[in-house]
PDBML (XML) file of the C-alpha atoms, coordinates in Angstrom:
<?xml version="1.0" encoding="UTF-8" ?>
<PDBx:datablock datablockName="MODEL"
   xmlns:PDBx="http://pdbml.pdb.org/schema/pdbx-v50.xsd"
   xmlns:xsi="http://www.w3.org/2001/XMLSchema-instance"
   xsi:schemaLocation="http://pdbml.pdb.org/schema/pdbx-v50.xsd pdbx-v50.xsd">
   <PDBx:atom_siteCategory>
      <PDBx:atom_site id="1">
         <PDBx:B_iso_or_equiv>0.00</PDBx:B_iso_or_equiv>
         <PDBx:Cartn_x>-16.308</PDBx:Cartn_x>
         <PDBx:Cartn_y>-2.385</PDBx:Cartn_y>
         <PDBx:Cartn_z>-5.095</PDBx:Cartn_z>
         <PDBx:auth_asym_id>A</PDBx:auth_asym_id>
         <PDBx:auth_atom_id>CA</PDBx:auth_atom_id>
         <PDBx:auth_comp_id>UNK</PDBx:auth_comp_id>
         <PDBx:auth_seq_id>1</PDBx:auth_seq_id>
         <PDBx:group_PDB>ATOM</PDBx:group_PDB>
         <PDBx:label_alt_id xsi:nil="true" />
         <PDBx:label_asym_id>A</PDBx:label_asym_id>
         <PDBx:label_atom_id>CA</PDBx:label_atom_id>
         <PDBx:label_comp_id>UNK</PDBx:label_comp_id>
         <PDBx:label_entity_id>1</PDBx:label_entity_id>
         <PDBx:label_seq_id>1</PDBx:label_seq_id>
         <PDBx:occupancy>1.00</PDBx:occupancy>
         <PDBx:pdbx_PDB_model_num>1</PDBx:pdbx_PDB_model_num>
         <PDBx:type_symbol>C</PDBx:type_symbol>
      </PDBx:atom_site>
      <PDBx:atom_site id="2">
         <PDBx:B_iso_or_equiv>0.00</PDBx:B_iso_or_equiv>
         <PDBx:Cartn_x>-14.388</PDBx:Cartn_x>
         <PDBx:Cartn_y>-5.295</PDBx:Cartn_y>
         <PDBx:Cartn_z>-3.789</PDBx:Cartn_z>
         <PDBx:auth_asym_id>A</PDBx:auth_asym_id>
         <PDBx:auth_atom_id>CA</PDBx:auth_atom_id>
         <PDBx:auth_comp_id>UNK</PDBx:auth_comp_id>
         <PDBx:auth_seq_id>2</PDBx:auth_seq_id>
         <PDBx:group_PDB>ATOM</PDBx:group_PDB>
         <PDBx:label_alt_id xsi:nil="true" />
         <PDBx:label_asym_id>A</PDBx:label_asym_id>
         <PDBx:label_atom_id>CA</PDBx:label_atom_id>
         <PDBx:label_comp_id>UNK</PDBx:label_comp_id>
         <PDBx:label_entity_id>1</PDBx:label_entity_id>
         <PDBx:label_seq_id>2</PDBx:label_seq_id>
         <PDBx:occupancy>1.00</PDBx:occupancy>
         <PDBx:pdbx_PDB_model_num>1</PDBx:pdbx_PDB_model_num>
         <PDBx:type_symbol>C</PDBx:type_symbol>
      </PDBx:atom_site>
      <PDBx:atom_site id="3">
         <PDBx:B_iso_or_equiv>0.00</PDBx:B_iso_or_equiv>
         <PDBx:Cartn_x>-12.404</PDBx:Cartn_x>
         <PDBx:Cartn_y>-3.849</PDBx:Cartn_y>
         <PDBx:Cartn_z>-0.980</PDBx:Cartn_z>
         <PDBx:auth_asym_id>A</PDBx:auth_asym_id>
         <PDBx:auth_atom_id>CA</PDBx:auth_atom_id>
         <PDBx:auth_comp_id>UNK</PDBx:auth_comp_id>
         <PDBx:auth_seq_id>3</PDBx:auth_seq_id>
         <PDBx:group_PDB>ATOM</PDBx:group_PDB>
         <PDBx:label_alt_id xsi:nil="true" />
         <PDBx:label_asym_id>A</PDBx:label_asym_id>
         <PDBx:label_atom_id>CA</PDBx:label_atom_id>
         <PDBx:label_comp_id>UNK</PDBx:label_comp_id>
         <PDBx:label_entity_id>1</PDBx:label_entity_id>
         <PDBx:label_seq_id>3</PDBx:label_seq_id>
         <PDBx:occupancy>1.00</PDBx:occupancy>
         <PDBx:pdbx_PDB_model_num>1</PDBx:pdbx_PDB_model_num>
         <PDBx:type_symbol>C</PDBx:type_symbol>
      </PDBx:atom_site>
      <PDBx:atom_site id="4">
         <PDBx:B_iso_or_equiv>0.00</PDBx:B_iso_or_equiv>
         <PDBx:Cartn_x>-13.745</PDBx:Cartn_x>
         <PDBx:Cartn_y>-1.735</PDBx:Cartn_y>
         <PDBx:Cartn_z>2.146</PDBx:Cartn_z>
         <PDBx:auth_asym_id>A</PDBx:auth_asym_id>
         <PDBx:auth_atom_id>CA</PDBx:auth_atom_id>
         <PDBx:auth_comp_id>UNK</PDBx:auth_comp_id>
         <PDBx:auth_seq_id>4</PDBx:auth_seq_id>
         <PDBx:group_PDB>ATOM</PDBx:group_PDB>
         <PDBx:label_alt_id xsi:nil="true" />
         <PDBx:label_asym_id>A</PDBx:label_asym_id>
         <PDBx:label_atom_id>CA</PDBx:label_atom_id>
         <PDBx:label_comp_id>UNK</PDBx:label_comp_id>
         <PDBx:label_entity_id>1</PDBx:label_entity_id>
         <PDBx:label_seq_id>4</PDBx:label_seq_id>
         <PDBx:occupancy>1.00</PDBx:occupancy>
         <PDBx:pdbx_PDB_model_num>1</PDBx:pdbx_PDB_model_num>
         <PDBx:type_symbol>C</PDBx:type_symbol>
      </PDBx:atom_site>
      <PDBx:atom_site id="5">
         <PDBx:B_iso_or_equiv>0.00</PDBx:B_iso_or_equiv>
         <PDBx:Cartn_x>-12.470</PDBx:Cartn_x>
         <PDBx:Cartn_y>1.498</PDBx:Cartn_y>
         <PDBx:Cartn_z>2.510</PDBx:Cartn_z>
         <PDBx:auth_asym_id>A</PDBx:auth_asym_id>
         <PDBx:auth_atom_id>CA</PDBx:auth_atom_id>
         <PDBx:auth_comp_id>UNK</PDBx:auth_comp_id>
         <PDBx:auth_seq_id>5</PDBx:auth_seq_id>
         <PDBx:group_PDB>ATOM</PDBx:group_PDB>
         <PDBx:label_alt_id xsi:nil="true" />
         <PDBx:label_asym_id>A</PDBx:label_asym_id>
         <PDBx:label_atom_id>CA</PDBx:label_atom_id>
         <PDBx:label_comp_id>UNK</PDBx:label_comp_id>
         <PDBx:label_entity_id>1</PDBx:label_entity_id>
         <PDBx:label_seq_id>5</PDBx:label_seq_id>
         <PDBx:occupancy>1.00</PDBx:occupancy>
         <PDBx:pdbx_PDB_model_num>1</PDBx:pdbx_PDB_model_num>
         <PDBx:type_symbol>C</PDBx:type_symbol>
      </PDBx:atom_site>
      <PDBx:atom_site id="6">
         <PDBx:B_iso_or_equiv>0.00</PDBx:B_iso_or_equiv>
         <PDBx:Cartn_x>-10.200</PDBx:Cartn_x>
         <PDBx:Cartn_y>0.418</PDBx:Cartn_y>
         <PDBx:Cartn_z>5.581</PDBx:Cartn_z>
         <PDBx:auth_asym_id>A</PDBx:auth_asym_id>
         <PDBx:auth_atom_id>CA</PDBx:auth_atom_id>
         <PDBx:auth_comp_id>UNK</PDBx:auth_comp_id>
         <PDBx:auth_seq_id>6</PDBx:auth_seq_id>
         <PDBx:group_PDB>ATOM</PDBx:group_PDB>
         <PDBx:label_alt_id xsi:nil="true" />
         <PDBx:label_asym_id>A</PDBx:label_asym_id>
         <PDBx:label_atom_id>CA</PDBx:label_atom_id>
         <PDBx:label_comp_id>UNK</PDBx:label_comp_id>
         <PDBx:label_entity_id>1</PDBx:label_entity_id>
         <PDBx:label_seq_id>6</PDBx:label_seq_id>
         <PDBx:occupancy>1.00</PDBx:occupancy>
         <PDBx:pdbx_PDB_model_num>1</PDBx:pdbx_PDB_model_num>
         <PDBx:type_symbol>C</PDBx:type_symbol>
      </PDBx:atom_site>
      <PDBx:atom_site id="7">
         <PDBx:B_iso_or_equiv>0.00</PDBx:B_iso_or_equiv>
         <PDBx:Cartn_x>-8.712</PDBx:Cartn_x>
         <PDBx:Cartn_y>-2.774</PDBx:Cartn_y>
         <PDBx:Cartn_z>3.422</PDBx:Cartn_z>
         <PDBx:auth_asym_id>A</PDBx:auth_asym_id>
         <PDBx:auth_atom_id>CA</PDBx:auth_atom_id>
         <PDBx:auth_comp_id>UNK</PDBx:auth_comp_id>
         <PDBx:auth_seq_id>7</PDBx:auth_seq_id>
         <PDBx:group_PDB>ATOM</PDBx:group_PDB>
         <PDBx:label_alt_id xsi:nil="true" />
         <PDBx:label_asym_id>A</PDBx:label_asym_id>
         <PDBx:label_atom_id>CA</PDBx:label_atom_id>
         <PDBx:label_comp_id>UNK</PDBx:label_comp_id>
         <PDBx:label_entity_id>1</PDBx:label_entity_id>
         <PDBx:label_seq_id>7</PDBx:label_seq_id>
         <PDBx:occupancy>1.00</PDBx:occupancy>
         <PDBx:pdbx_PDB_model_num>1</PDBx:pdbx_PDB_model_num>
         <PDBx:type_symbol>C</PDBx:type_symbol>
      </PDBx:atom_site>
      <PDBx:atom_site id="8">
         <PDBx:B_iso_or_equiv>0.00</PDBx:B_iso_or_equiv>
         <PDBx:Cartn_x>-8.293</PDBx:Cartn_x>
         <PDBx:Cartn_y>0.144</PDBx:Cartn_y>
         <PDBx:Cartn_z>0.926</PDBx:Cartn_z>
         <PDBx:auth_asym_id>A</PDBx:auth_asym_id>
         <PDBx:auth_atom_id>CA</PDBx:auth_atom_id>
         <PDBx:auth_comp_id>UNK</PDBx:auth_comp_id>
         <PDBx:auth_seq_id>8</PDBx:auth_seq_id>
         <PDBx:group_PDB>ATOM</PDBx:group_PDB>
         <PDBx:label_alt_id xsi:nil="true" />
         <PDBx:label_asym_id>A</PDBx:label_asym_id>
         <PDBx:label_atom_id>CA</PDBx:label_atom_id>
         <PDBx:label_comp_id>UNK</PDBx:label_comp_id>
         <PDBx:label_entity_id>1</PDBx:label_entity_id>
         <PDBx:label_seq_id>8</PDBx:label_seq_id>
         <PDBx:occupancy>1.00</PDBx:occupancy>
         <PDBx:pdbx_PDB_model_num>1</PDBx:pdbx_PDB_model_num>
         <PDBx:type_symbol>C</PDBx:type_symbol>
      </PDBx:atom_site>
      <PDBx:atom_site id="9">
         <PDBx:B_iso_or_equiv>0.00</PDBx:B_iso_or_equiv>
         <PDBx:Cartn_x>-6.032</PDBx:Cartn_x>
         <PDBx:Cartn_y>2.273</PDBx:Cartn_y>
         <PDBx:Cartn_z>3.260</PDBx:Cartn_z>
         <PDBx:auth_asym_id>A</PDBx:auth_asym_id>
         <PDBx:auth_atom_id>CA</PDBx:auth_atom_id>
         <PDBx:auth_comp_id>UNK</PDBx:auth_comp_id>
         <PDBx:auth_seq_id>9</PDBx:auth_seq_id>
         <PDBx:group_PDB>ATOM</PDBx:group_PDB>
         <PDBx:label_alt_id xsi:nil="true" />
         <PDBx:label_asym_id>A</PDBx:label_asym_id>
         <PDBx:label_atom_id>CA</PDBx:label_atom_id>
         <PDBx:label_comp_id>UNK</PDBx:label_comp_id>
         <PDBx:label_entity_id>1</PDBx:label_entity_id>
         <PDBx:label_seq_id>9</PDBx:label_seq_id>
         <PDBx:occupancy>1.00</PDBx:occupancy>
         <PDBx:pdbx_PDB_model_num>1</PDBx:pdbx_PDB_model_num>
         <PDBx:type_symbol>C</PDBx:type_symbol>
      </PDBx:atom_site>
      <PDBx:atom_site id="10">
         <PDBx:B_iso_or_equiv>0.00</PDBx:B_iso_or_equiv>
         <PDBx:Cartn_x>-4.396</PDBx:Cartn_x>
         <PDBx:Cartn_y>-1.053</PDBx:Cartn_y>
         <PDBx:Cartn_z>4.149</PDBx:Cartn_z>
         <PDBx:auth_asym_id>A</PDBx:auth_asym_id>
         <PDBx:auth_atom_id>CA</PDBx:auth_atom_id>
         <PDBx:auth_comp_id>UNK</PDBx:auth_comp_id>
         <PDBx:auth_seq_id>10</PDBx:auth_seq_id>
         <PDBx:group_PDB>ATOM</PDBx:group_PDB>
         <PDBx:label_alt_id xsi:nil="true" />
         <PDBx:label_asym_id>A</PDBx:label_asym_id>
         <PDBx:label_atom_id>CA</PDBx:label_atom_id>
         <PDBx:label_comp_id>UNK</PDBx:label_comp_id>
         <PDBx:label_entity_id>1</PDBx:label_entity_id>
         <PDBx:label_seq_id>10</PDBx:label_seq_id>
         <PDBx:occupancy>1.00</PDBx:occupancy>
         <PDBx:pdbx_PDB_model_num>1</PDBx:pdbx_PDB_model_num>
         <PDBx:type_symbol>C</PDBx:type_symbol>
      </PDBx:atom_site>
      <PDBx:atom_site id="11">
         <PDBx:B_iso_or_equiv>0.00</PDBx:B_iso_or_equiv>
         <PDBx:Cartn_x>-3.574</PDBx:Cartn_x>
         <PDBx:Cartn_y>-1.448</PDBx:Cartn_y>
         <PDBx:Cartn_z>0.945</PDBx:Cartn_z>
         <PDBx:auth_asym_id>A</PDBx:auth_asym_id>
         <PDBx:auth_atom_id>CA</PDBx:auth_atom_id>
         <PDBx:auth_comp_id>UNK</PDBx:auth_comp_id>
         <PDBx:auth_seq_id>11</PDBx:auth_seq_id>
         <PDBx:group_PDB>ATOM</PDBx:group_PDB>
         <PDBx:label_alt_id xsi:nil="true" />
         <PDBx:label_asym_id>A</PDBx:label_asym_id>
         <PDBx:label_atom_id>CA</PDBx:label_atom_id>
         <PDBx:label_comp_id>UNK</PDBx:label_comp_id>
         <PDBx:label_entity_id>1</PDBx:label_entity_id>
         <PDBx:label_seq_id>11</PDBx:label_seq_id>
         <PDBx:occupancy>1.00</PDBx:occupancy>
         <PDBx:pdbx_PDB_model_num>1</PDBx:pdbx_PDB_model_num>
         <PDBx:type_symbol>C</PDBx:type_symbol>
      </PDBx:atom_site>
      <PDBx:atom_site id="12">
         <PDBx:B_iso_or_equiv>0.00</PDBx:B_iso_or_equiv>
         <PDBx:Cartn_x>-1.746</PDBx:Cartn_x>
         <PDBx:Cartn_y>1.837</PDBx:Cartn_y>
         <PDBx:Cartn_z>0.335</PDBx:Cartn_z>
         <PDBx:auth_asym_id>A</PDBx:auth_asym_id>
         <PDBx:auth_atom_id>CA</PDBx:auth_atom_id>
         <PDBx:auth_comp_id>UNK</PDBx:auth_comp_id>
         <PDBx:auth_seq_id>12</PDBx:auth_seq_id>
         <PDBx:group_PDB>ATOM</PDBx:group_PDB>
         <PDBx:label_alt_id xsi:nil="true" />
         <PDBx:label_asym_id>A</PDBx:label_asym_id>
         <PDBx:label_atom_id>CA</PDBx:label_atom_id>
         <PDBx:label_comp_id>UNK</PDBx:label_comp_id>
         <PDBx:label_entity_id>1</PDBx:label_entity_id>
         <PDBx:label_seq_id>12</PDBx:label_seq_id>
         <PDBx:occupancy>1.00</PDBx:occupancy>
         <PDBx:pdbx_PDB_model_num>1</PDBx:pdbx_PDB_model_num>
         <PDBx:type_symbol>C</PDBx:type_symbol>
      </PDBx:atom_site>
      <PDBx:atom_site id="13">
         <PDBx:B_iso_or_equiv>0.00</PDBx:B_iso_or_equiv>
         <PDBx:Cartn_x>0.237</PDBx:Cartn_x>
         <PDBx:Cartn_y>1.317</PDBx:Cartn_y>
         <PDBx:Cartn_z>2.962</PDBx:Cartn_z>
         <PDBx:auth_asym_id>A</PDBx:auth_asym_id>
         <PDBx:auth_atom_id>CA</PDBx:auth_atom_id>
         <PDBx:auth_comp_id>UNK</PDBx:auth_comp_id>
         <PDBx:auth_seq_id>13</PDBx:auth_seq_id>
         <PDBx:group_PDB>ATOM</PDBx:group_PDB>
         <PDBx:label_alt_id xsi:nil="true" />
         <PDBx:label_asym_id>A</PDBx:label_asym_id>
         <PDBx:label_atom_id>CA</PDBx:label_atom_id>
         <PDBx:label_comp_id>UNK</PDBx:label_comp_id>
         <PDBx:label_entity_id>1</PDBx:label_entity_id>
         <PDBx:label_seq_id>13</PDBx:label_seq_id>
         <PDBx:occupancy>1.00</PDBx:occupancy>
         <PDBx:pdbx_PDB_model_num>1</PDBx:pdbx_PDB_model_num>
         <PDBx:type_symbol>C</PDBx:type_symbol>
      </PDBx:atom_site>
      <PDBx:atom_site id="14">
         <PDBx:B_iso_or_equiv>0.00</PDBx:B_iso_or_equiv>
         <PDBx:Cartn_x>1.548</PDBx:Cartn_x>
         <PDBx:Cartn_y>-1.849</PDBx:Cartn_y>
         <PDBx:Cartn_z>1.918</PDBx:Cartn_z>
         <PDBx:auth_asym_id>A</PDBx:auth_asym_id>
         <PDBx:auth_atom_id>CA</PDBx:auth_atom_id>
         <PDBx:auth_comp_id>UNK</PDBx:auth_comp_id>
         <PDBx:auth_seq_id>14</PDBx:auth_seq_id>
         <PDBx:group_PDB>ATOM</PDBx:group_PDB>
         <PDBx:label_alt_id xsi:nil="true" />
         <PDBx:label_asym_id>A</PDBx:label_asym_id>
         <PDBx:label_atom_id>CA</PDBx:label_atom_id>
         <PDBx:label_comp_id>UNK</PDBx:label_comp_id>
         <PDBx:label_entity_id>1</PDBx:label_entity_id>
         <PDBx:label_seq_id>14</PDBx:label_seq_id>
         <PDBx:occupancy>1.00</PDBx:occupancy>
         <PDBx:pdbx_PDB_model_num>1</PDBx:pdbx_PDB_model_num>
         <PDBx:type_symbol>C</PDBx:type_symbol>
      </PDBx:atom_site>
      <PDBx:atom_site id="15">
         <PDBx:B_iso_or_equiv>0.00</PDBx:B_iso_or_equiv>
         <PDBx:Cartn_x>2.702</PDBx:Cartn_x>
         <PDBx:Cartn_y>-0.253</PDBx:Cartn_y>
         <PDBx:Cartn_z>-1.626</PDBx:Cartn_z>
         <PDBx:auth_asym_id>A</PDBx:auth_asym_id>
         <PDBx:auth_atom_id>CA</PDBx:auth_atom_id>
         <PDBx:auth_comp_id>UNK</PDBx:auth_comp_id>
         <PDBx:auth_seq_id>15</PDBx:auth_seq_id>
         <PDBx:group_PDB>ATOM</PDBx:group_PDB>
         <PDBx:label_alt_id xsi:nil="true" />
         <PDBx:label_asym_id>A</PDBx:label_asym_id>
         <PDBx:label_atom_id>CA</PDBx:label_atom_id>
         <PDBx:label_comp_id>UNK</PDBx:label_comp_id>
         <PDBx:label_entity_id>1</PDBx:label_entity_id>
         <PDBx:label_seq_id>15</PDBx:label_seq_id>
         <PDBx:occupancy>1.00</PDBx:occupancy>
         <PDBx:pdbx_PDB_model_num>1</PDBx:pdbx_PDB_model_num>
         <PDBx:type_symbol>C</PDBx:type_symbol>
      </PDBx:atom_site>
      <PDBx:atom_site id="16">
         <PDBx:B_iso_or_equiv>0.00</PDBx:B_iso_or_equiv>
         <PDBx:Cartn_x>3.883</PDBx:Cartn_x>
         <PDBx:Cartn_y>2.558</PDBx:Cartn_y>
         <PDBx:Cartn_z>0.005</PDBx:Cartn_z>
         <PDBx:auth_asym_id>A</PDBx:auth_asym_id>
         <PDBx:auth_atom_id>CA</PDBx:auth_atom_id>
         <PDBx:auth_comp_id>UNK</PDBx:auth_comp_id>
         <PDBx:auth_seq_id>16</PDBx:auth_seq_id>
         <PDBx:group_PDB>ATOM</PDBx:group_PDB>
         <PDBx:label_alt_id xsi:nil="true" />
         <PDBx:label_asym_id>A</PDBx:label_asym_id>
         <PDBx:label_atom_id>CA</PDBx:label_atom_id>
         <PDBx:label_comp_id>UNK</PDBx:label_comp_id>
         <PDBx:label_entity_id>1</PDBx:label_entity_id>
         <PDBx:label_seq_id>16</PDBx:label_seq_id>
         <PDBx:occupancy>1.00</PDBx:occupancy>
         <PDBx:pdbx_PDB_model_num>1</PDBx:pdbx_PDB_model_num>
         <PDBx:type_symbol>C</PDBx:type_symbol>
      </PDBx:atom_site>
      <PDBx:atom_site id="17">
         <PDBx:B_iso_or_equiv>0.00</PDBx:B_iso_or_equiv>
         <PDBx:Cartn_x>6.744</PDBx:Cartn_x>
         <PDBx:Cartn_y>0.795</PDBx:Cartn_y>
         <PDBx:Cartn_z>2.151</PDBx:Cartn_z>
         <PDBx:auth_asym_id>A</PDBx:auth_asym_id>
         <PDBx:auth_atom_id>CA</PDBx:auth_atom_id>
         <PDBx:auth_comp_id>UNK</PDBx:auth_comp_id>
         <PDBx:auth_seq_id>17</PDBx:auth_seq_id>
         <PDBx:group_PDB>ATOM</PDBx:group_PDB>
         <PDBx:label_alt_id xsi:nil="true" />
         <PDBx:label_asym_id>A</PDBx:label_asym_id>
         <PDBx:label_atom_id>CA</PDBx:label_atom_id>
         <PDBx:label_comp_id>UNK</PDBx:label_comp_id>
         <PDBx:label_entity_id>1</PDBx:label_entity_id>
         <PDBx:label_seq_id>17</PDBx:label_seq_id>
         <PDBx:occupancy>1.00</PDBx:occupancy>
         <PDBx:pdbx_PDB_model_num>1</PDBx:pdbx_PDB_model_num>
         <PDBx:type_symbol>C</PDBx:type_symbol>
      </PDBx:atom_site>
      <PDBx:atom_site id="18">
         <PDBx:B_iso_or_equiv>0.00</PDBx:B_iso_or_equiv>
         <PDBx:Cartn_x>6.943</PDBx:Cartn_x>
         <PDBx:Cartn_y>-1.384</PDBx:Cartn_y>
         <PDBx:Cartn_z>-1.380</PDBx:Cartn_z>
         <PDBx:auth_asym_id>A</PDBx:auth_asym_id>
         <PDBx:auth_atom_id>CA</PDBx:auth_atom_id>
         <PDBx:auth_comp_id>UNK</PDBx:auth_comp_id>
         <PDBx:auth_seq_id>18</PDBx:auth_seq_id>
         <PDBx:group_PDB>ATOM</PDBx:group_PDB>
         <PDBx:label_alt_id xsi:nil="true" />
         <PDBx:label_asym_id>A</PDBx:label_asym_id>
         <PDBx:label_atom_id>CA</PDBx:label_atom_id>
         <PDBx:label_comp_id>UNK</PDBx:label_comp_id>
         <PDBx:label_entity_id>1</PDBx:label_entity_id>
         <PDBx:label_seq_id>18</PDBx:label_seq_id>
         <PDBx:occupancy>1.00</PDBx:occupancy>
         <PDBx:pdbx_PDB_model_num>1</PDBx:pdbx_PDB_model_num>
         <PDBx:type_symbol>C</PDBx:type_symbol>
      </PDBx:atom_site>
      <PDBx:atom_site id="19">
         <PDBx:B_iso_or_equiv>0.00</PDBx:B_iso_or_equiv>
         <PDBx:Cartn_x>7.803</PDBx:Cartn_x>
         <PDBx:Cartn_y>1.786</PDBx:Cartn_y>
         <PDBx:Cartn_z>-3.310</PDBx:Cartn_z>
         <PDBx:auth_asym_id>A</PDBx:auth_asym_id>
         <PDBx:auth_atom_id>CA</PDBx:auth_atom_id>
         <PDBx:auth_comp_id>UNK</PDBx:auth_comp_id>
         <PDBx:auth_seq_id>19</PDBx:auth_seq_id>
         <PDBx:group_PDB>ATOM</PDBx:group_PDB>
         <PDBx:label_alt_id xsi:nil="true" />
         <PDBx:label_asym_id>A</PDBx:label_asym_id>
         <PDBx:label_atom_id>CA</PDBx:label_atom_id>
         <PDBx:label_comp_id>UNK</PDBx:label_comp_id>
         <PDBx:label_entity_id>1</PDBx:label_entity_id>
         <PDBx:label_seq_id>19</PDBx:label_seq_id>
         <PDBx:occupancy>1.00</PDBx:occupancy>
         <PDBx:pdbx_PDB_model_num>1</PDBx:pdbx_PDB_model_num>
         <PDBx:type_symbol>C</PDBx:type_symbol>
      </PDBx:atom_site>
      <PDBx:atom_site id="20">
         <PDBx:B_iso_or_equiv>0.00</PDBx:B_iso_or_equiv>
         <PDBx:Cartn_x>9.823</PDBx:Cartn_x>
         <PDBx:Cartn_y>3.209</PDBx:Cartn_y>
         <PDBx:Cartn_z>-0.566</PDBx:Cartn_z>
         <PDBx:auth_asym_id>A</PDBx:auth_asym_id>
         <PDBx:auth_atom_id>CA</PDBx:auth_atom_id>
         <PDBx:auth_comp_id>UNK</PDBx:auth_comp_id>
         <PDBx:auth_seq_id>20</PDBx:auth_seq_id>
         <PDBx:group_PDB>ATOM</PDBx:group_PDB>
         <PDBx:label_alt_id xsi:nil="true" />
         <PDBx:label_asym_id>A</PDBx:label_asym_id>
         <PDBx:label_atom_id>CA</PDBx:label_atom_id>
         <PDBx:label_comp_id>UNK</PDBx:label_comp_id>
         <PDBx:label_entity_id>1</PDBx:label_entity_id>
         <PDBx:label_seq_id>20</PDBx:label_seq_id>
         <PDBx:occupancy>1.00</PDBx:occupancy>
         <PDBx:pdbx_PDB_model_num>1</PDBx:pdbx_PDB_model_num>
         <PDBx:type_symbol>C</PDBx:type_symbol>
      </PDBx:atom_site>
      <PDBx:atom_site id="21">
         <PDBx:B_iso_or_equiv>0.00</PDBx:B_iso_or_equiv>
         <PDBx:Cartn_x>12.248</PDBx:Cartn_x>
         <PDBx:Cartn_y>0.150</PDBx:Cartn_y>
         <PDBx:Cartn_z>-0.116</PDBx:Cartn_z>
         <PDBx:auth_asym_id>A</PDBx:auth_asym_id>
         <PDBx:auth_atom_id>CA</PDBx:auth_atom_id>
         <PDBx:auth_comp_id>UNK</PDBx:auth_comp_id>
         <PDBx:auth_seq_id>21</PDBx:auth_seq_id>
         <PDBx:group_PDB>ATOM</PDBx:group_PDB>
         <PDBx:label_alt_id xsi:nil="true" />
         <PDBx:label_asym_id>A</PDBx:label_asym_id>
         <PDBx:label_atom_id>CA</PDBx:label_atom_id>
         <PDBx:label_comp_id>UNK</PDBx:label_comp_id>
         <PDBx:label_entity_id>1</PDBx:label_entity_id>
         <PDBx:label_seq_id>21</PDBx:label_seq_id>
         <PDBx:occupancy>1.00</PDBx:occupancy>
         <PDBx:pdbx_PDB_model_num>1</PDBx:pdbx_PDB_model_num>
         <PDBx:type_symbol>C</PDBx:type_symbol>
      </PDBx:atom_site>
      <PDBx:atom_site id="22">
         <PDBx:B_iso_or_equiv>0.00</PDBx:B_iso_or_equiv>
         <PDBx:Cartn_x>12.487</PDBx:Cartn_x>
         <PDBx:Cartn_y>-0.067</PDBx:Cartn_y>
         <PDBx:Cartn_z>-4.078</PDBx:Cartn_z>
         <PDBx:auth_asym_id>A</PDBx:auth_asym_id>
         <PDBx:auth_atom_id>CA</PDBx:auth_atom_id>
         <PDBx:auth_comp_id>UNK</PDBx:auth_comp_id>
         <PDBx:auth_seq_id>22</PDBx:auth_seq_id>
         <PDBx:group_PDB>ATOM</PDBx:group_PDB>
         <PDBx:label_alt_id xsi:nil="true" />
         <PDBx:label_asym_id>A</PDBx:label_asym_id>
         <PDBx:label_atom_id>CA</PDBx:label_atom_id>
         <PDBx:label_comp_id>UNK</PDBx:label_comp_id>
         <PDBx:label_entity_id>1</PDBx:label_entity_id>
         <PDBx:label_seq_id>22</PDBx:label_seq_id>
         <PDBx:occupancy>1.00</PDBx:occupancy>
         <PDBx:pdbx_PDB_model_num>1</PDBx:pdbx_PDB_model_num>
         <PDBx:type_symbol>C</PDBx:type_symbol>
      </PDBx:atom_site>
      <PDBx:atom_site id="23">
         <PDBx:B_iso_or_equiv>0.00</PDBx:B_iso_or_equiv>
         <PDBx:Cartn_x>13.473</PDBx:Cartn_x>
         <PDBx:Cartn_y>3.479</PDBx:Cartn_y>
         <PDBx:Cartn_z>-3.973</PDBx:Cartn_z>
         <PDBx:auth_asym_id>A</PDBx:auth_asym_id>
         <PDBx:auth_atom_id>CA</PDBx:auth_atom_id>
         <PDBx:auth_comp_id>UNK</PDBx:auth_comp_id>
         <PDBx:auth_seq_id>23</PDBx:auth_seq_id>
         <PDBx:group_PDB>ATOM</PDBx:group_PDB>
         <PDBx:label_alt_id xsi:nil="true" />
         <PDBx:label_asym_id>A</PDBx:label_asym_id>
         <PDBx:label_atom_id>CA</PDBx:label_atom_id>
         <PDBx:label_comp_id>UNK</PDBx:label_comp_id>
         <PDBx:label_entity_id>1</PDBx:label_entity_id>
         <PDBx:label_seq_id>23</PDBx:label_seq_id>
         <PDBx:occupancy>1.00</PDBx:occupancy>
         <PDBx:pdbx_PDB_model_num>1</PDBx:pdbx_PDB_model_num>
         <PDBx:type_symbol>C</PDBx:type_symbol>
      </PDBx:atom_site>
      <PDBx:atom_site id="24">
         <PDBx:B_iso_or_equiv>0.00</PDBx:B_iso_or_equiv>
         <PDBx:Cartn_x>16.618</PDBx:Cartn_x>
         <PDBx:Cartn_y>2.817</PDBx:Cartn_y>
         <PDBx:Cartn_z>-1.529</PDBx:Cartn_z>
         <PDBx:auth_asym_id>A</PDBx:auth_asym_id>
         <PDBx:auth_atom_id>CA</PDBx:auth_atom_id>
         <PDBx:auth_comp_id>UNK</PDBx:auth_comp_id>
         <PDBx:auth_seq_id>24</PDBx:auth_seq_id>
         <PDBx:group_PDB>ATOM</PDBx:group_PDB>
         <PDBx:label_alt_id xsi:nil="true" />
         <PDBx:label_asym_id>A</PDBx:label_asym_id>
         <PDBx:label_atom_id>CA</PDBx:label_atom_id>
         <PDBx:label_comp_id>UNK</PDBx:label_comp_id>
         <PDBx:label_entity_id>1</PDBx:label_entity_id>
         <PDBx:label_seq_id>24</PDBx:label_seq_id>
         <PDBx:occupancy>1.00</PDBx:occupancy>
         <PDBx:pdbx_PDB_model_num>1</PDBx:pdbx_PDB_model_num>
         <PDBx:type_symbol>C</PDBx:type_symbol>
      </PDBx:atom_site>
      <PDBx:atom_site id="25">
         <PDBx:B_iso_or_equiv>0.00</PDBx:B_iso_or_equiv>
         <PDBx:Cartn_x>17.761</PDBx:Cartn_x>
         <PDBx:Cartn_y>-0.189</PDBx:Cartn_y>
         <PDBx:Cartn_z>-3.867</PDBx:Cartn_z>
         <PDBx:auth_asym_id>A</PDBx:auth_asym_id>
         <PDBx:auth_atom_id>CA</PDBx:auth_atom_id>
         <PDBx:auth_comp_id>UNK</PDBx:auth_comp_id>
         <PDBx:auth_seq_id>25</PDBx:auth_seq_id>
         <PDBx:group_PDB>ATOM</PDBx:group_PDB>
         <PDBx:label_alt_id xsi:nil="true" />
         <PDBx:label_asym_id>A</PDBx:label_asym_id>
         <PDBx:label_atom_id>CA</PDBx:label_atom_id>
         <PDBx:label_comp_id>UNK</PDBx:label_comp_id>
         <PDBx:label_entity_id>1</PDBx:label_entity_id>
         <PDBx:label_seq_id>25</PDBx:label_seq_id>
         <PDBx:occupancy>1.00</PDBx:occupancy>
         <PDBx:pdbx_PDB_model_num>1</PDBx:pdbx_PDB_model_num>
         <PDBx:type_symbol>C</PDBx:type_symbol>
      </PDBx:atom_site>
   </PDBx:atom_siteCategory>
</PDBx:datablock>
């Protein structure tokens, strides 16, 4: 409700990388 759909996508992104640079430490 809060976020447009683009901010949404955005978003994913961002916690992708997070998860993926988590994942290599």
């Amino acid at each position: 409700l809060y976020f447009r759909p683009s901010q949404l996508g955005f978003i994913s992104q961002k916690v992708l990388l997070t998860v993926r640079t988590s994942s290599r430490s």
